[in-house]
Protein backbone atom coordinates (compact mmCIF):
# COMPACT_ATOMS: atom_id res chain seq x y z
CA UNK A 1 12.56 -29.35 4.59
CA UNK A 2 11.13 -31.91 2.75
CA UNK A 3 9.15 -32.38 -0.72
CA UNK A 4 6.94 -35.11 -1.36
CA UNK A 5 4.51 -35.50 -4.18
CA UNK A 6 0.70 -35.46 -4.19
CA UNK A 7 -1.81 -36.35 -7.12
CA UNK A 8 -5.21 -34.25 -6.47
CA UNK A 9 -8.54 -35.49 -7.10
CA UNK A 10 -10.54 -33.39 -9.25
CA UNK A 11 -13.61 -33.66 -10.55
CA UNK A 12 -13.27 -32.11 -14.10
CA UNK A 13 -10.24 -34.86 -15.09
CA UNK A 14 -7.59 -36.38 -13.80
CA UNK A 15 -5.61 -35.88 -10.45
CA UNK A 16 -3.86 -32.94 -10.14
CA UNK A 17 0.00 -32.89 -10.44
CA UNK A 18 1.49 -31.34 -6.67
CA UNK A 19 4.43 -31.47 -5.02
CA UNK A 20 4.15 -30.87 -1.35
CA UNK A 21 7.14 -29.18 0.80
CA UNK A 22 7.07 -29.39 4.62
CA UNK A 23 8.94 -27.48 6.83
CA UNK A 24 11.51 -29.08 9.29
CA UNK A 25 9.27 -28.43 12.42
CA UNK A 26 5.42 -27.71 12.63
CA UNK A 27 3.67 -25.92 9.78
CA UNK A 28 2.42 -22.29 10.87
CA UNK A 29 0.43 -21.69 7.46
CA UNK A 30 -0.40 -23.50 4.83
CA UNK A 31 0.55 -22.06 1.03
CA UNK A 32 -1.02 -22.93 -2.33
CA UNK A 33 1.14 -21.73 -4.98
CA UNK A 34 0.08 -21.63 -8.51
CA UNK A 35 2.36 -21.11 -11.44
CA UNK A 36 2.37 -18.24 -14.42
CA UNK A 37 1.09 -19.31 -17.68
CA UNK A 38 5.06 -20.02 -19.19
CA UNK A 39 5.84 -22.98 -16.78
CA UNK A 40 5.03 -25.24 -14.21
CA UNK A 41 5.44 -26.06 -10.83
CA UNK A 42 8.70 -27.37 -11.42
CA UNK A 43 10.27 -24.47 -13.04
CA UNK A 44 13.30 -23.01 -10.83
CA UNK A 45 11.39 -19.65 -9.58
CA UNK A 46 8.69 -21.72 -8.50
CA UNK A 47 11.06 -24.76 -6.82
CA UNK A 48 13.01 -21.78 -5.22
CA UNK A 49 9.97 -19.79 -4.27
CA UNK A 50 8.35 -23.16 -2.21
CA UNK A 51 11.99 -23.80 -0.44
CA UNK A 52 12.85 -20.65 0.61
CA UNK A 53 8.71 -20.52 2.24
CA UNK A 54 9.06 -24.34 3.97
CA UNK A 55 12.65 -22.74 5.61
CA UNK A 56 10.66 -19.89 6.96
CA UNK A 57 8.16 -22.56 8.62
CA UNK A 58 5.99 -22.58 5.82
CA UNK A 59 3.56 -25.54 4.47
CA UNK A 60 4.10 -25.10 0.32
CA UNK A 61 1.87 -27.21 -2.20
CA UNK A 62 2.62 -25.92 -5.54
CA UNK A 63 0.99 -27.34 -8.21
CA UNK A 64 0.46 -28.23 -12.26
CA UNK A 65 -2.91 -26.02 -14.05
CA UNK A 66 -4.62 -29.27 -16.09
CA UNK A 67 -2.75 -27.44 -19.37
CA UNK A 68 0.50 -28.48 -18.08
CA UNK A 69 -0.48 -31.68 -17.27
CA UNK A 70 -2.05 -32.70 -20.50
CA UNK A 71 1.06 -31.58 -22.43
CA UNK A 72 -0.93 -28.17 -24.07
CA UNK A 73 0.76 -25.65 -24.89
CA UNK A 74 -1.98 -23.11 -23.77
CA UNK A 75 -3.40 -22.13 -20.37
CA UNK A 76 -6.52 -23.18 -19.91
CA UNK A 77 -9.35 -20.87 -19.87
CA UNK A 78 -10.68 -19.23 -16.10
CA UNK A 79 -13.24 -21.60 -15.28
CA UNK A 80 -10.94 -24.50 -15.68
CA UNK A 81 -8.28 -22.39 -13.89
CA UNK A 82 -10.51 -21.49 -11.60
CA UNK A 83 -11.75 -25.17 -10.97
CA UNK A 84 -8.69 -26.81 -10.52
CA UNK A 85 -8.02 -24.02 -7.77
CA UNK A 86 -11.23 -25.17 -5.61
CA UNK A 87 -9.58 -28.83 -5.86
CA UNK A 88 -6.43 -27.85 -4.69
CA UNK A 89 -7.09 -25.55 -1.71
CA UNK A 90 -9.43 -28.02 -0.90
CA UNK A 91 -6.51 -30.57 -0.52
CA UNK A 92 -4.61 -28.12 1.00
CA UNK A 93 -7.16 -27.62 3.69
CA UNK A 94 -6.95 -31.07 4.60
CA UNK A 95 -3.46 -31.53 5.78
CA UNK A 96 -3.41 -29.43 8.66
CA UNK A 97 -5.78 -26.85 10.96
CA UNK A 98 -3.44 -23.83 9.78
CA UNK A 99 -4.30 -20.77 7.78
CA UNK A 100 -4.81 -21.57 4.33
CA UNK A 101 -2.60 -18.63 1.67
CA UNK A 102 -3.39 -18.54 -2.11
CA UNK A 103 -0.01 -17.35 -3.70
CA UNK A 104 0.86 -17.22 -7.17
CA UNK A 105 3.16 -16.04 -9.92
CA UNK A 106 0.98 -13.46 -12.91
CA UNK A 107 -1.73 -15.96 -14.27
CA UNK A 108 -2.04 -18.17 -11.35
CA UNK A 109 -2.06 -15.42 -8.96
CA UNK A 110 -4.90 -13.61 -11.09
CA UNK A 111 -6.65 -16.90 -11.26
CA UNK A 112 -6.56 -17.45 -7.16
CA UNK A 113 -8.29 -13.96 -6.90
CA UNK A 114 -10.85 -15.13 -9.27
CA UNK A 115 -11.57 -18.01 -7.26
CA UNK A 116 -11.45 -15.78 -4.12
CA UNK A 117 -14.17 -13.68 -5.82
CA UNK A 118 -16.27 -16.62 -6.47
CA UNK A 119 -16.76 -17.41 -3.06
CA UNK A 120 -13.40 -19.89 -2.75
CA UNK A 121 -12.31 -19.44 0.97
CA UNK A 122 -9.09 -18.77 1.84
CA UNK A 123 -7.10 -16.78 4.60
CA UNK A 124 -4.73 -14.53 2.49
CA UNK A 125 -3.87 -13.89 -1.30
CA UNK A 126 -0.27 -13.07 -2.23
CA UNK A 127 -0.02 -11.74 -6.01
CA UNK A 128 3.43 -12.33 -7.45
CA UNK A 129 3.32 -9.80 -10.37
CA UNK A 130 -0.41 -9.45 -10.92
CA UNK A 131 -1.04 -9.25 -14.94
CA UNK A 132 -2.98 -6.64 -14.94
CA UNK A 133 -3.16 -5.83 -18.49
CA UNK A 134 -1.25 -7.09 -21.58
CA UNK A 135 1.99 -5.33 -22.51
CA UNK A 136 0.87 -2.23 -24.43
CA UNK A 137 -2.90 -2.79 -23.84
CA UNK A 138 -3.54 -0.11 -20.77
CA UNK A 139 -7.04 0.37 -21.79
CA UNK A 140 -8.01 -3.26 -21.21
CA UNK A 141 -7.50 -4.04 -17.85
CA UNK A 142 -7.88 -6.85 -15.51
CA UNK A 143 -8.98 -5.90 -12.57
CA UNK A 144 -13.41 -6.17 -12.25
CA UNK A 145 -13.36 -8.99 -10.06
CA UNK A 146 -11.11 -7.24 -7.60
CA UNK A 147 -13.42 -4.89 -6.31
CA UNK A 148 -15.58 -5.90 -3.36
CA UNK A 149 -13.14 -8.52 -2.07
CA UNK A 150 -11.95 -8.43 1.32
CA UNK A 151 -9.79 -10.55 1.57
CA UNK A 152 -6.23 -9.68 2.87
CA UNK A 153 -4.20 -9.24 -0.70
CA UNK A 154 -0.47 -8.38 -1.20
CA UNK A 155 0.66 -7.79 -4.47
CA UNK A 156 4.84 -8.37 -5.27
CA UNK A 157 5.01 -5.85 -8.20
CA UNK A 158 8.34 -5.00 -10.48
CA UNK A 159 8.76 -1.64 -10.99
CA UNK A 160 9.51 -1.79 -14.98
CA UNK A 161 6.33 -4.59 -14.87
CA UNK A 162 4.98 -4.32 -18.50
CA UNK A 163 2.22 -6.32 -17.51
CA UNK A 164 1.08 -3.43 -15.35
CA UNK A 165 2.43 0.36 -16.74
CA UNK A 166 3.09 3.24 -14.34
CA UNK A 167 0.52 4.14 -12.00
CA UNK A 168 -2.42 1.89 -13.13
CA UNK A 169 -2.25 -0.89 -10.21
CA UNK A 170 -1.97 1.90 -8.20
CA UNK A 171 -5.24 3.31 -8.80
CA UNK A 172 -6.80 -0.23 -8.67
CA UNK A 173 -5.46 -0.94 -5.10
CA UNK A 174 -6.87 2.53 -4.08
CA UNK A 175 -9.80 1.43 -5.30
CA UNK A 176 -10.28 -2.27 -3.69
CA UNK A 177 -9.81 -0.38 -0.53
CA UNK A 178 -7.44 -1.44 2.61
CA UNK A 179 -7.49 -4.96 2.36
CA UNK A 180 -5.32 -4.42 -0.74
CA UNK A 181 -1.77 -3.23 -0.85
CA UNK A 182 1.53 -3.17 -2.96
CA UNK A 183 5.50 -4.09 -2.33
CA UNK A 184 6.95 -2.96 -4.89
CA UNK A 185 10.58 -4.62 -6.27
CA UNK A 186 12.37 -1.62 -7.55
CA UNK A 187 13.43 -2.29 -10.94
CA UNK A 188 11.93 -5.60 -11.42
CA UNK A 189 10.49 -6.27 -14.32
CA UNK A 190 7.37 -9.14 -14.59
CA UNK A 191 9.93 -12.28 -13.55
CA UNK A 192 11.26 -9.59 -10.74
CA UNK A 193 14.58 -9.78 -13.29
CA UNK A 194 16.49 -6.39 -12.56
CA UNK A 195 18.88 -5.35 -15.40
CA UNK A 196 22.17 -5.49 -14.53
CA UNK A 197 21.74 -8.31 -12.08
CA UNK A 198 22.01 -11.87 -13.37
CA UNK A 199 20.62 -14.30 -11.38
CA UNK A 200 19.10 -17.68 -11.51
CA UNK A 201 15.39 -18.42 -11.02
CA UNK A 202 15.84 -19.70 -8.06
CA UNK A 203 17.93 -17.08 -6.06
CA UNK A 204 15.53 -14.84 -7.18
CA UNK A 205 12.46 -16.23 -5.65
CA UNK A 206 14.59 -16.83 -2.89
CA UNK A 207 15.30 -13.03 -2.52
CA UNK A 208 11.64 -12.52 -2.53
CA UNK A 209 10.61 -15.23 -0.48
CA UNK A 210 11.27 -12.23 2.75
CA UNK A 211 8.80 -10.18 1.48
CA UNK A 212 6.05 -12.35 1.49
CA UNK A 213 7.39 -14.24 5.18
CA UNK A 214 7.38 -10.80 6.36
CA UNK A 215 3.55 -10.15 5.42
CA UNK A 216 1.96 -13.50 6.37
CA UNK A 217 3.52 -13.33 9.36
CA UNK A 218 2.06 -9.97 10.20
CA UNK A 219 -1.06 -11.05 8.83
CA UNK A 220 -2.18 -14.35 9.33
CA UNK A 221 0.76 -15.51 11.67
């Protein structure tokens, strides 16, 4: 496995930040994995994420929202998001002839399916706990765009996920129909942190990494 890094064109400012990690042997799939809104492509659940996928065979570009790169503070509102998604996957699409995942970790993961519901074309979407409301705001969820999608969708939820309270994603999947469908990570809270367990970052992306191998494989492998 190998990383290598890649600067993006994209039309609403500069190049996109990505880092690239190819597997030892031939690429079976092709993974675009966006970050959550507290850190970037090179924070350790993300670094451990992309190495544990490129082991499995996997093709992982990760990559920096324009936020990050500018130095803010702030994530940048959904049609920036959004934006810098289309330039990316349509990087991604470029390497190889493989089927193209859009994976990511709460706010880049709800920001792939927004793409996906304006029209951007990808194979699967892999949620890595989907926000689907703010902690203590059940009434105000996030979840409109999600209906009438089709595309294949598996959502990595913690149990004790405050971003998403008891049986609410539950209904929602219902809803979007069988293209939909949860895993959930008993105990895990939104960073998949159990109590009682300390680990790193890393190691626990690298736990998870399974999961998602597992799915892909059944579904666009």
């Amino acid at each position: 496995m190998t990383d290598a890094p890649l600067a993006i064109p994209h039309a609403d400012g500069p190049a996109i930040e990505a880092v690239v990690s190819e597997p030892d042997g031939e690429a079976w799939v092709t993974v675009v994995l966006a970050h959550g809104a507290g850190a970037g492509k090179d924070h350790a659940f993300m670094v451990g994420m992309a190495h544990a996928l490129a082991e499995a065979g996997m093709r992982v570009v990760r990559f920096d929202f324009p936020y990050v790169t500018a130095g803010r503070r702030f994530p940048d509102r959904a049609p920036a998001a959004i934006a810098a998604w289309r330039s990316v996957a349509d990087a991604a699409r470029t390497l190889d002839d493989v089927p193209l995942v859009a994976a990511g970790k709460s706010f880049g993961g709800r920001m792939a399916t927004m793409a996906v519901a304006e029209g951007m074309q990808v194979d699967a979407l892999v949620s890595l706990g989907y926000p689907l409301h703010a902690p203590g705001k059940h009434e105000r969820l996030r979840d409109e765009h999600l209906y009438g999608m089709t595309t294949p969708h598996r959502i990595v939820q913690g149990t004790n996920d405050p971003f998403s309270s008891g049986d609410l994603l539950e209904g929602v999947v219902a809803r979007i129909g069988s293209s939909a469908s949860i895993d959930p990570v008993e105990g895990g809270g939104h960073s998949f942190e159990v109590a009682g367990r300390r680990r790193a970052p890393d190691v626990v992306a690298a736990e998870l990494a399974p999961r998602v191998v597992a799915w892909l494989r059944a579904t666009v492998g």
